[in-house]
N, C-alpha and C. Protein backbone atom coordinates (compact mmCIF):
# COMPACT_ATOMS: atom_id res chain seq x y z
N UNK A 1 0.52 57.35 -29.29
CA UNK A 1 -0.53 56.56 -28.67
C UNK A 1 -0.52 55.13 -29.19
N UNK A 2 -0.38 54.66 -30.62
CA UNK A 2 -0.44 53.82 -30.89
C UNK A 2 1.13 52.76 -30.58
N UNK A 3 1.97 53.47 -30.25
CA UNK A 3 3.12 52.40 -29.84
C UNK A 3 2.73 51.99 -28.36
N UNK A 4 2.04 52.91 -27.45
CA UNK A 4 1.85 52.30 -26.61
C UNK A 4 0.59 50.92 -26.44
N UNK A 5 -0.21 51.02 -27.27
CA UNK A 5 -0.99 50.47 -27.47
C UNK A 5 -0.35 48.98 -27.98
N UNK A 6 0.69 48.86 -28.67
CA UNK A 6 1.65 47.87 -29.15
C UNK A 6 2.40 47.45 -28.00
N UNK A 7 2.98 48.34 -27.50
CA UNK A 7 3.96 47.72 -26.37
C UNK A 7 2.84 47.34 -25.33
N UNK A 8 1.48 47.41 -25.04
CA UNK A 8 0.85 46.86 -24.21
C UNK A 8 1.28 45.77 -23.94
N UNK A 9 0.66 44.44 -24.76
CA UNK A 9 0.78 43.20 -24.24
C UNK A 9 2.62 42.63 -24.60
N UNK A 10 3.42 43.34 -24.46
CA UNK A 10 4.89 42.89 -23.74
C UNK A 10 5.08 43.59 -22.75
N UNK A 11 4.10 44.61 -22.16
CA UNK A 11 4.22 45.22 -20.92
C UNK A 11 3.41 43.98 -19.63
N UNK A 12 2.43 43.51 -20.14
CA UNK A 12 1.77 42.89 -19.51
C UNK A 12 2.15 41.30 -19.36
N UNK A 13 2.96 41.09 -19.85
CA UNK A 13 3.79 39.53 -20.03
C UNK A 13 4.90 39.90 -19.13
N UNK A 14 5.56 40.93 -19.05
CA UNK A 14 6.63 41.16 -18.39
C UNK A 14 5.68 40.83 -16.46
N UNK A 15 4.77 42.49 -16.67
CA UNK A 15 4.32 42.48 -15.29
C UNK A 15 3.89 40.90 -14.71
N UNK A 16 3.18 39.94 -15.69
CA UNK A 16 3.37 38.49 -15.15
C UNK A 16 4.45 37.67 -14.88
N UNK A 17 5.10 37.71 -15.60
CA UNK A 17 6.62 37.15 -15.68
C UNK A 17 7.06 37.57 -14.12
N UNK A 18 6.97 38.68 -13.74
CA UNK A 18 7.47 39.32 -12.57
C UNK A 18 6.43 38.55 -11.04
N UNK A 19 5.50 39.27 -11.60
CA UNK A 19 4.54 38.24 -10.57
C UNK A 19 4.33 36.78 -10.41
N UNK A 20 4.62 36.30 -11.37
CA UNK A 20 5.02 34.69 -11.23
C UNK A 20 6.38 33.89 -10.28
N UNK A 21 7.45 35.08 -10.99
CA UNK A 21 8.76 34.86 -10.39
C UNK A 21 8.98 35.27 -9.22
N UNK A 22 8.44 36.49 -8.58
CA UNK A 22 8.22 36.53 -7.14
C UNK A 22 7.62 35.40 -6.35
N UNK A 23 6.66 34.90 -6.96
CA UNK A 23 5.94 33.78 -6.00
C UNK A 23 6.94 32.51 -6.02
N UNK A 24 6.87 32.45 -7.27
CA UNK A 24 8.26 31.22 -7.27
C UNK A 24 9.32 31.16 -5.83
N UNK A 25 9.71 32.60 -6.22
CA UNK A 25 10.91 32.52 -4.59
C UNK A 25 10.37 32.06 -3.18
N UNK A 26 9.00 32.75 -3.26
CA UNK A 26 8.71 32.60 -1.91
C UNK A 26 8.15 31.21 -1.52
N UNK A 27 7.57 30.79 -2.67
CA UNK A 27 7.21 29.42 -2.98
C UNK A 27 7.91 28.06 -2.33
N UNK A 28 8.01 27.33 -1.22
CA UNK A 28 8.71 26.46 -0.87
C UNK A 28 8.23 25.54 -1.88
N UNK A 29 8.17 24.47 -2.95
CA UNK A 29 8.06 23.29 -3.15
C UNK A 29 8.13 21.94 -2.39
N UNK A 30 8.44 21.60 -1.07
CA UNK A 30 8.29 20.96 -0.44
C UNK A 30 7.46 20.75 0.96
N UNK A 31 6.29 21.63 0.47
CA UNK A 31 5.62 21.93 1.43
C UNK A 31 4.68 20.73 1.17
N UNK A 32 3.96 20.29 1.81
CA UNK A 32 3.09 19.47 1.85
C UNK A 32 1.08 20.34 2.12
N UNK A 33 -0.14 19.70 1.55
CA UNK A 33 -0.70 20.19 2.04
C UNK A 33 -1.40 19.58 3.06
N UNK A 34 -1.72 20.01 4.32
CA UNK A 34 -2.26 18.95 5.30
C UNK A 34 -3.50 19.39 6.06
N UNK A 35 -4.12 19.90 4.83
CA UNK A 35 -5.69 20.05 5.38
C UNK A 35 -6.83 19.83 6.18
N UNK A 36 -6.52 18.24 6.38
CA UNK A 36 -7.25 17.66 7.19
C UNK A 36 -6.63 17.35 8.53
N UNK A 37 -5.15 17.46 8.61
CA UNK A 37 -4.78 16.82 9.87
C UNK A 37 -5.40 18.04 10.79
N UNK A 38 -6.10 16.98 11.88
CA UNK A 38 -6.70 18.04 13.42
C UNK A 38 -7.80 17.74 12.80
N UNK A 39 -8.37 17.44 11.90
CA UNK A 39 -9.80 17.43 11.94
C UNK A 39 -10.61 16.09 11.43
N UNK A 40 -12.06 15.92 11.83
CA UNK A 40 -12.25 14.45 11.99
C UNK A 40 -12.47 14.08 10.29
N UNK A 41 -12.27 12.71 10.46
CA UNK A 41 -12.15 12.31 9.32
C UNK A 41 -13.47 12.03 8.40
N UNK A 42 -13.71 12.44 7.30
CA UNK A 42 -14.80 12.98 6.19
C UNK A 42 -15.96 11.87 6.42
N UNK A 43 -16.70 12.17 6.33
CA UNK A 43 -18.31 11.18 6.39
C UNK A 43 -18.93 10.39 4.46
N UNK A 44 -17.88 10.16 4.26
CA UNK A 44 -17.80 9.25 3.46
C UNK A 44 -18.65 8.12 3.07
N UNK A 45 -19.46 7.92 2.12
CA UNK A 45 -19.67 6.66 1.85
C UNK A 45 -18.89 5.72 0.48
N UNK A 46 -18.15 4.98 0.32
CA UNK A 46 -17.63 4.53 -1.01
C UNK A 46 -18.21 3.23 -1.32
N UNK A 47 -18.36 2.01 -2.37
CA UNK A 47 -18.41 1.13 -2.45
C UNK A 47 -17.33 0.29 -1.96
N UNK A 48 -17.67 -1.15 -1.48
CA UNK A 48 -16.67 -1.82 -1.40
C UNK A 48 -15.92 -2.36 -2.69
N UNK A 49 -15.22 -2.59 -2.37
CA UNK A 49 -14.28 -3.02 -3.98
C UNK A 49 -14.57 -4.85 -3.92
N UNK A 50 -15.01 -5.38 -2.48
CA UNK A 50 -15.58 -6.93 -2.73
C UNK A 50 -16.64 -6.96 -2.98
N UNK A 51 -17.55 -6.32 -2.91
CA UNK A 51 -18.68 -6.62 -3.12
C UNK A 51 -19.59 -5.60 -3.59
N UNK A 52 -19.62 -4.14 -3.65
CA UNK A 52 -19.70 -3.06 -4.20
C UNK A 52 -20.80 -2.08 -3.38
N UNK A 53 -20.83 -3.05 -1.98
CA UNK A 53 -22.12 -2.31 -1.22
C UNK A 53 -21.65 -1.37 -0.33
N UNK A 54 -22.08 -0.19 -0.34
CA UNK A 54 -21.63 1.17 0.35
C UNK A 54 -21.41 0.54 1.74
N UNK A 55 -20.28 1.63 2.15
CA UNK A 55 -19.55 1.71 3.60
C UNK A 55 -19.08 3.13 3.56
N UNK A 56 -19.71 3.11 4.96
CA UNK A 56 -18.95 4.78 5.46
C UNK A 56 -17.74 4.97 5.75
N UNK A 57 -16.86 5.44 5.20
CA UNK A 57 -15.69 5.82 5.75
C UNK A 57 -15.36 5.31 7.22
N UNK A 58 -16.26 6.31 7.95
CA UNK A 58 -15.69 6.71 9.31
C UNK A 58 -16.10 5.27 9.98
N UNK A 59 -16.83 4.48 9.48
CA UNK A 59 -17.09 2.96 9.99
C UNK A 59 -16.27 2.27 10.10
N UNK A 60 -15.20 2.17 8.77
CA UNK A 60 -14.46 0.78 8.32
C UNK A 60 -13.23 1.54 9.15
N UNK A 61 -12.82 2.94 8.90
CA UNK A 61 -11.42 3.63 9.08
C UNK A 61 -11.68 4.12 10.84
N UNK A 62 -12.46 3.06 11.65
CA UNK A 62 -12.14 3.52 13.55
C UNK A 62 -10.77 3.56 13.77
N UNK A 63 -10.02 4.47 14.10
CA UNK A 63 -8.89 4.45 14.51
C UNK A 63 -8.73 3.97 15.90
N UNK A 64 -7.05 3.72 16.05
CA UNK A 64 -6.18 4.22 15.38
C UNK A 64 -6.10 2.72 14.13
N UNK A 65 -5.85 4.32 13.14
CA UNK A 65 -5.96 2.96 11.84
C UNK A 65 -5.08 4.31 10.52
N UNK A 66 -4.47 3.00 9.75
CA UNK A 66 -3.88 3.89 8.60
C UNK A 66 -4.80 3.63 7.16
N UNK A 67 -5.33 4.81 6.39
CA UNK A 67 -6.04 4.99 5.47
C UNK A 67 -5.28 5.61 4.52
N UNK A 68 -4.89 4.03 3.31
CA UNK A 68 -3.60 4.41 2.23
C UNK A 68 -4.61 4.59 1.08
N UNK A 69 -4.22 5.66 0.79
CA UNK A 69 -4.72 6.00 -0.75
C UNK A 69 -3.98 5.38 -1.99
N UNK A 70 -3.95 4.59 -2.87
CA UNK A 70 -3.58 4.19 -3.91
C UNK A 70 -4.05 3.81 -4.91
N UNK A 71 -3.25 3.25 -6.15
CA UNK A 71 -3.85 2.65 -7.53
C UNK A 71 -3.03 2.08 -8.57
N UNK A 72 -3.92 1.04 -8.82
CA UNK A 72 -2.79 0.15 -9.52
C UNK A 72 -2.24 0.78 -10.51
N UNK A 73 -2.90 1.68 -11.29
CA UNK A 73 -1.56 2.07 -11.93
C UNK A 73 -0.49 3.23 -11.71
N UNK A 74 -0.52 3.17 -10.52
CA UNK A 74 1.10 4.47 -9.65
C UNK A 74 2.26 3.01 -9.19
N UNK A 75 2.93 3.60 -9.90
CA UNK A 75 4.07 2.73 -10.24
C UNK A 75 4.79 2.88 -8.39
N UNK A 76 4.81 4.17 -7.90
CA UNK A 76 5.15 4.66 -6.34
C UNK A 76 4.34 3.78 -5.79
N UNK A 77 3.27 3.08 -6.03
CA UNK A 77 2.03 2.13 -4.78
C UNK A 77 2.42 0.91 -5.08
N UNK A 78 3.03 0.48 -5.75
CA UNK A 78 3.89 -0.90 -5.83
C UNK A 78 5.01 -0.67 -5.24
N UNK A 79 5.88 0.46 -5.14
CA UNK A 79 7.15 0.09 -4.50
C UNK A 79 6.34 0.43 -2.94
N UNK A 80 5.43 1.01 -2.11
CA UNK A 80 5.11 0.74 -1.03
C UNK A 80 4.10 -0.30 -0.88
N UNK A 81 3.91 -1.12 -1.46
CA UNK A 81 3.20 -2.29 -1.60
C UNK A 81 3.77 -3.24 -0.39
N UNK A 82 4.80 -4.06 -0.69
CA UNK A 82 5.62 -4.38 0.74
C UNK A 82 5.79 -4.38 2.23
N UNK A 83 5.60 -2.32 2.22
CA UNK A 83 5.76 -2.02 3.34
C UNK A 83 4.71 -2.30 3.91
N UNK A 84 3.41 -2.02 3.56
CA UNK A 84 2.07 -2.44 3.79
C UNK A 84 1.56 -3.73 4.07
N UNK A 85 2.30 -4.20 3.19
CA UNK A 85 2.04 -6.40 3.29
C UNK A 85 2.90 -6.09 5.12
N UNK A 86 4.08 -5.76 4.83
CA UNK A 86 4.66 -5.84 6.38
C UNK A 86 3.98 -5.24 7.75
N UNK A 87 3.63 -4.09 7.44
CA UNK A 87 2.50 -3.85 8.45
C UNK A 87 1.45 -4.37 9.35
N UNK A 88 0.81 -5.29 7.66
CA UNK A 88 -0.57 -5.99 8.68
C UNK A 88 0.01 -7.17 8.83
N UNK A 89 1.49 -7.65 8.75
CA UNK A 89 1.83 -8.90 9.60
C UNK A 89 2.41 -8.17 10.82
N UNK A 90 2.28 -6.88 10.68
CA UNK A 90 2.57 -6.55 12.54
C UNK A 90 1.66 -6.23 13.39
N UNK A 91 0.41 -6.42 12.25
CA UNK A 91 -1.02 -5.99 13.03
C UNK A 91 -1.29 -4.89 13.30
N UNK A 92 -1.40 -3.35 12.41
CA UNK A 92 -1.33 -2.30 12.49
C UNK A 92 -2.50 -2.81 11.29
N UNK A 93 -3.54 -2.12 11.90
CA UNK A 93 -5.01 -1.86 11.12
C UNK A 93 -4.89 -0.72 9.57
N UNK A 94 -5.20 -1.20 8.34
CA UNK A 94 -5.11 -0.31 7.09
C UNK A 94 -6.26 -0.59 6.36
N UNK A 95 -6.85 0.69 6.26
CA UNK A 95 -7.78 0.62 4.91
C UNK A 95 -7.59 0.99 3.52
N UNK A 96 -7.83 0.60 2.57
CA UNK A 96 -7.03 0.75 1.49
C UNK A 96 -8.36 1.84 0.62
N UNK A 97 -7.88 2.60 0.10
CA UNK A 97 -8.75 3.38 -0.97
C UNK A 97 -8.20 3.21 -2.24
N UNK A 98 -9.43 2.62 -3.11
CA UNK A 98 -8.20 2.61 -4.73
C UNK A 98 -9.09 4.01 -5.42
N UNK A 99 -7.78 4.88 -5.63
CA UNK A 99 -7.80 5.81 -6.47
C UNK A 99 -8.33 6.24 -7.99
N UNK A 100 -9.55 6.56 -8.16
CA UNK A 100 -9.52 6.55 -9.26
C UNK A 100 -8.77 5.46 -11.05
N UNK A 101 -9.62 4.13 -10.17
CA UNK A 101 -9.37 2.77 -10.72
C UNK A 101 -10.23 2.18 -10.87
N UNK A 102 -9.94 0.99 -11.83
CA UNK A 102 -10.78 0.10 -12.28
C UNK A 102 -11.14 -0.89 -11.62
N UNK A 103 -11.69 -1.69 -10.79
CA UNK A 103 -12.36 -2.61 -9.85
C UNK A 103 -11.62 -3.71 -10.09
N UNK A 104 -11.58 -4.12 -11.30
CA UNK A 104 -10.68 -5.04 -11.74
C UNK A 104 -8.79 -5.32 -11.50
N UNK A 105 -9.01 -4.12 -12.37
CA UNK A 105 -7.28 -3.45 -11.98
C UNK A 105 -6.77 -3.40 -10.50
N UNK A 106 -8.02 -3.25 -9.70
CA UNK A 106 -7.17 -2.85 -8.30
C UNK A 106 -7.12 -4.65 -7.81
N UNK A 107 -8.28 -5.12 -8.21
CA UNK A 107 -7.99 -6.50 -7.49
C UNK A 107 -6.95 -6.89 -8.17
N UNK A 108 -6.92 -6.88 -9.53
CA UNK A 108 -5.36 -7.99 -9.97
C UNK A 108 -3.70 -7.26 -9.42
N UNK A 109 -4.40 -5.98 -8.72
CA UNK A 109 -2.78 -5.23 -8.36
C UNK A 109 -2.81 -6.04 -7.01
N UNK A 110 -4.13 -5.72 -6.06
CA UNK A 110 -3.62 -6.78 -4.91
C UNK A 110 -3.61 -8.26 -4.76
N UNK A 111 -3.85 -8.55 -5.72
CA UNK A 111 -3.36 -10.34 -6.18
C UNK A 111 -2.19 -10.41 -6.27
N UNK A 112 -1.25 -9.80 -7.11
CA UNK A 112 -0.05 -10.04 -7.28
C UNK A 112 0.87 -9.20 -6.08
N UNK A 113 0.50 -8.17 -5.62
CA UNK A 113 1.54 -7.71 -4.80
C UNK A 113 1.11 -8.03 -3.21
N UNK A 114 0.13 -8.53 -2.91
CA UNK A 114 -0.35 -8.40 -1.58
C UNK A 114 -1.45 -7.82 -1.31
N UNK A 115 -2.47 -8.21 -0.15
CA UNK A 115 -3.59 -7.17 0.18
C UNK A 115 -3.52 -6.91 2.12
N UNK A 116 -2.94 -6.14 1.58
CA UNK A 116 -2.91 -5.32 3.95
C UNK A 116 -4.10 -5.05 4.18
N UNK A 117 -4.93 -4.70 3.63
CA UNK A 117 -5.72 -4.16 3.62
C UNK A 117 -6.92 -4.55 4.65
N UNK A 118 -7.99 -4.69 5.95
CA UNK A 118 -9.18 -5.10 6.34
C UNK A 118 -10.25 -4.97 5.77
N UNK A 119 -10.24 -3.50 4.84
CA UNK A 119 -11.23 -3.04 4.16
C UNK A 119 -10.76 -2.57 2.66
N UNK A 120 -11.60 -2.81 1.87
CA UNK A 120 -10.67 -2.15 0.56
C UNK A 120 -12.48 -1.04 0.16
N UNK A 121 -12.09 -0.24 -0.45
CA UNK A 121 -13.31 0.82 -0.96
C UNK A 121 -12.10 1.61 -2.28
N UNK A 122 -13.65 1.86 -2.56
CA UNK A 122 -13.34 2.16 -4.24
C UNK A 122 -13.43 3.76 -4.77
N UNK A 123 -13.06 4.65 -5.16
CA UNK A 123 -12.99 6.12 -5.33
C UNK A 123 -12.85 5.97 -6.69
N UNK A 124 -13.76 5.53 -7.94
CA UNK A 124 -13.78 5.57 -9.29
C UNK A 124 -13.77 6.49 -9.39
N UNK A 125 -14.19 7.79 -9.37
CA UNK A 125 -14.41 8.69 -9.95
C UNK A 125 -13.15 10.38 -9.52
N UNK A 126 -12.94 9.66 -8.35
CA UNK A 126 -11.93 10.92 -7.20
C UNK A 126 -12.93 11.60 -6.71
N UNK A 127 -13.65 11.65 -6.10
CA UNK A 127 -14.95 12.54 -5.78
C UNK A 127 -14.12 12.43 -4.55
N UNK A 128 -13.85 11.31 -3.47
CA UNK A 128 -13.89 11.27 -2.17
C UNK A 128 -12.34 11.88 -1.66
N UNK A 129 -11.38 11.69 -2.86
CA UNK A 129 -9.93 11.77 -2.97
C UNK A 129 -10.08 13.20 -2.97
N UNK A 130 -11.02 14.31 -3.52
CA UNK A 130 -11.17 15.81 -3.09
C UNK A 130 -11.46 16.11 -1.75
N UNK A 131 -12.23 15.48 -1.29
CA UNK A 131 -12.63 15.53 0.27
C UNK A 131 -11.80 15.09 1.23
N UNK A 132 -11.02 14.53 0.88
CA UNK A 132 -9.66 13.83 1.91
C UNK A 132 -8.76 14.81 1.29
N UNK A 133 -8.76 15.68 0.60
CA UNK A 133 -7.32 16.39 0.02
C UNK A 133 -6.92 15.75 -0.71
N UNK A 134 -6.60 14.63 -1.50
CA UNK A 134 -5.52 13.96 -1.86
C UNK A 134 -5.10 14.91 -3.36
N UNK A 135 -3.23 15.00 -2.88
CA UNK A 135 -2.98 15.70 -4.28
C UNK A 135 -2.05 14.61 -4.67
N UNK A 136 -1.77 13.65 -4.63
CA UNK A 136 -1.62 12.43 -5.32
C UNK A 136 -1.78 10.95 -4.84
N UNK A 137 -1.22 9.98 -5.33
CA UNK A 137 -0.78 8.57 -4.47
C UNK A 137 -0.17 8.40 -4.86
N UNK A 138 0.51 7.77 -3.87
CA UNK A 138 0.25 7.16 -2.63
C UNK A 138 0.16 8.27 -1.72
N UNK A 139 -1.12 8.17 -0.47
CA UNK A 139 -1.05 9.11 0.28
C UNK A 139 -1.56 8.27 1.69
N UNK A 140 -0.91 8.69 3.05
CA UNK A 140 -1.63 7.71 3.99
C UNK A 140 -1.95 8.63 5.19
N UNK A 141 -3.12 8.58 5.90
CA UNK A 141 -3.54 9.43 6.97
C UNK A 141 -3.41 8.47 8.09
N UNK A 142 -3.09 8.95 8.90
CA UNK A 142 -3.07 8.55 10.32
C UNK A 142 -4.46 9.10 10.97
N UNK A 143 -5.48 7.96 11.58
CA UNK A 143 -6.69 7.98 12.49
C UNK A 143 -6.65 7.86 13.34
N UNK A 144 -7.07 8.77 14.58
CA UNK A 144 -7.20 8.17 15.67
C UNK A 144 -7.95 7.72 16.27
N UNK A 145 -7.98 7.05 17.59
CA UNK A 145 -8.71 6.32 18.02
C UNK A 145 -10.66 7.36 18.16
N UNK A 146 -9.99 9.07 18.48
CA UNK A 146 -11.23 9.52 17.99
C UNK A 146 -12.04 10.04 17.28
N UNK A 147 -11.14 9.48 15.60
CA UNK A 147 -11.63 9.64 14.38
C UNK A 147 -11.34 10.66 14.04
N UNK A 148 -9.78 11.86 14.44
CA UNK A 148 -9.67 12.98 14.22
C UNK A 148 -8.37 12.36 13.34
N UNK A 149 -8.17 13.28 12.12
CA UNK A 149 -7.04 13.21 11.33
C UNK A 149 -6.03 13.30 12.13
N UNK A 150 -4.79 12.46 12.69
CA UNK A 150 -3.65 12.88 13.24
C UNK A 150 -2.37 13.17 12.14
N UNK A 151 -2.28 12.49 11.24
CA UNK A 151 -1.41 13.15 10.18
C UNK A 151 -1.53 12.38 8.58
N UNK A 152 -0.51 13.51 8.18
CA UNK A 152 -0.67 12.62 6.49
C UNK A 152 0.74 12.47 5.91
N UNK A 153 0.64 11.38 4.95
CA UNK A 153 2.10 10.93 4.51
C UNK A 153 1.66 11.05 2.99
N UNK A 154 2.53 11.92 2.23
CA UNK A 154 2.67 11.98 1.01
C UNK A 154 3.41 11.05 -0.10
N UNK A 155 2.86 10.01 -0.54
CA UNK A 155 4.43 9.62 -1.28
C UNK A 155 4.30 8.11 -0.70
N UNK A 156 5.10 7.34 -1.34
CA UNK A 156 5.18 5.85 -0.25
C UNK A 156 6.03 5.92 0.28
N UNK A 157 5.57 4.95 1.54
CA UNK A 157 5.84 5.19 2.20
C UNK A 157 7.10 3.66 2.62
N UNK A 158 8.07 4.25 3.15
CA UNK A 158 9.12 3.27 3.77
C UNK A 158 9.13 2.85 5.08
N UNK A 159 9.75 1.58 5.39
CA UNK A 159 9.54 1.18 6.74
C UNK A 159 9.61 1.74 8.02
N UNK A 160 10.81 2.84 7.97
CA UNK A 160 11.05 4.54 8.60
C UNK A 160 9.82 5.11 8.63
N UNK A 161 9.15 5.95 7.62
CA UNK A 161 8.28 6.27 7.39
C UNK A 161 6.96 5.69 8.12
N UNK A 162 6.98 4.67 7.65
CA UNK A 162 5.48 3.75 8.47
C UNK A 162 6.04 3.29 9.84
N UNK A 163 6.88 3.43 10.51
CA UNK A 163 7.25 3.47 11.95
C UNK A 163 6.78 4.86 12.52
N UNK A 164 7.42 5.64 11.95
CA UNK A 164 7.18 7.29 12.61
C UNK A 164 5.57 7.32 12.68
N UNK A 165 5.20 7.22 11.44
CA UNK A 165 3.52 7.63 11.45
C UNK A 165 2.93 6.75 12.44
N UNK A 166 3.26 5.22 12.33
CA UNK A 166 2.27 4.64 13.16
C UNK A 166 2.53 5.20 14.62
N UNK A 167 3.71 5.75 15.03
CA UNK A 167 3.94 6.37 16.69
C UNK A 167 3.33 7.20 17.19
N UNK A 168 3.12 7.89 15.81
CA UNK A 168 1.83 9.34 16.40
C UNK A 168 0.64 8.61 16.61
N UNK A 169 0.17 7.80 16.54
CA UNK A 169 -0.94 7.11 17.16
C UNK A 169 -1.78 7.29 18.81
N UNK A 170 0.08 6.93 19.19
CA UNK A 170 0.21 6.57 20.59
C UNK A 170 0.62 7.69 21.17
């Protein structure tokens, strides 16, 4: 009785080991999660990052419009920094969300790299970044014109990238 009582917990590390490694297989890693696409976009209020007075989401983000999640310090939101400056010189509407950042920090990131942005709002805390899904940044949703999520882009995004998304628009 008592060896079994010993071999318990390497019986029970194994049976996890096993159940872990099954999921693993079945597990794609490149799945994306896209929770919100098909559905309208969250009733939000954030501060503005100019001036700090609440705005609703669904006000500033009327689609069709792209709503980039970022923060100055994701090293990935500077290399799509660019693509974004290029955007709103093509006149493709973006609202910018800074991620769980400092007010400060986000303005001196869009000082130096550019601001695409019409609207900038502030997510200090990630409260709103749970309600949009976000499982990291850079992340960008596609709005449509009737405020229903049409899709999401994980990752920054490249000029490819921000072509395709902006097409599902239309």
């Amino acid at each position: 009785m008592s060896r079994w009582l010993a071999a318990l917990p390497l019986i029970a590390l194994v049976a996890l080991a096993l159940l872990f490694g099954l999921f693993a297989l079945k597990h794609d890693p490149h799945v994306q999660p896209q929770a919100l696409v098909g559905k309208p976009t969250p009733d939000l209020i954030l501060p503005s990052l100019d001036d700090g007075r609440p705005l609703r989401l669904r006000q500033v983000a009327k689609g069709p419009v792209l709503i980039n999640i970022f923060a100055s310090w994701c090293a990935p939101c500077e290399i799509e920094q660019p693509v974004l400056v290029a955007m709103k010189k093509q006149g493709i509407p973006l609202v910018g969300v800074a991620y769980k950042d400092a007010p400060d920090n986000t303005k001196a990131f869009l000082a130096r790299l550019g601001d695409p942005y019409r609207a900038r709002l502030v997510d200090r805390d990630g409260r709103a970044g749970i309600e949009l899904g976000v499982t990291g940044v850079p992340e960008t949703y596609l709005v449509g014109a009737d405020g229903m999520i049409l899709a999401k882009h994980t990752g920054p995004l490249t000029q490819q990238d921000a072509r395709d998304l902006w097409a599902r628009a239309f």
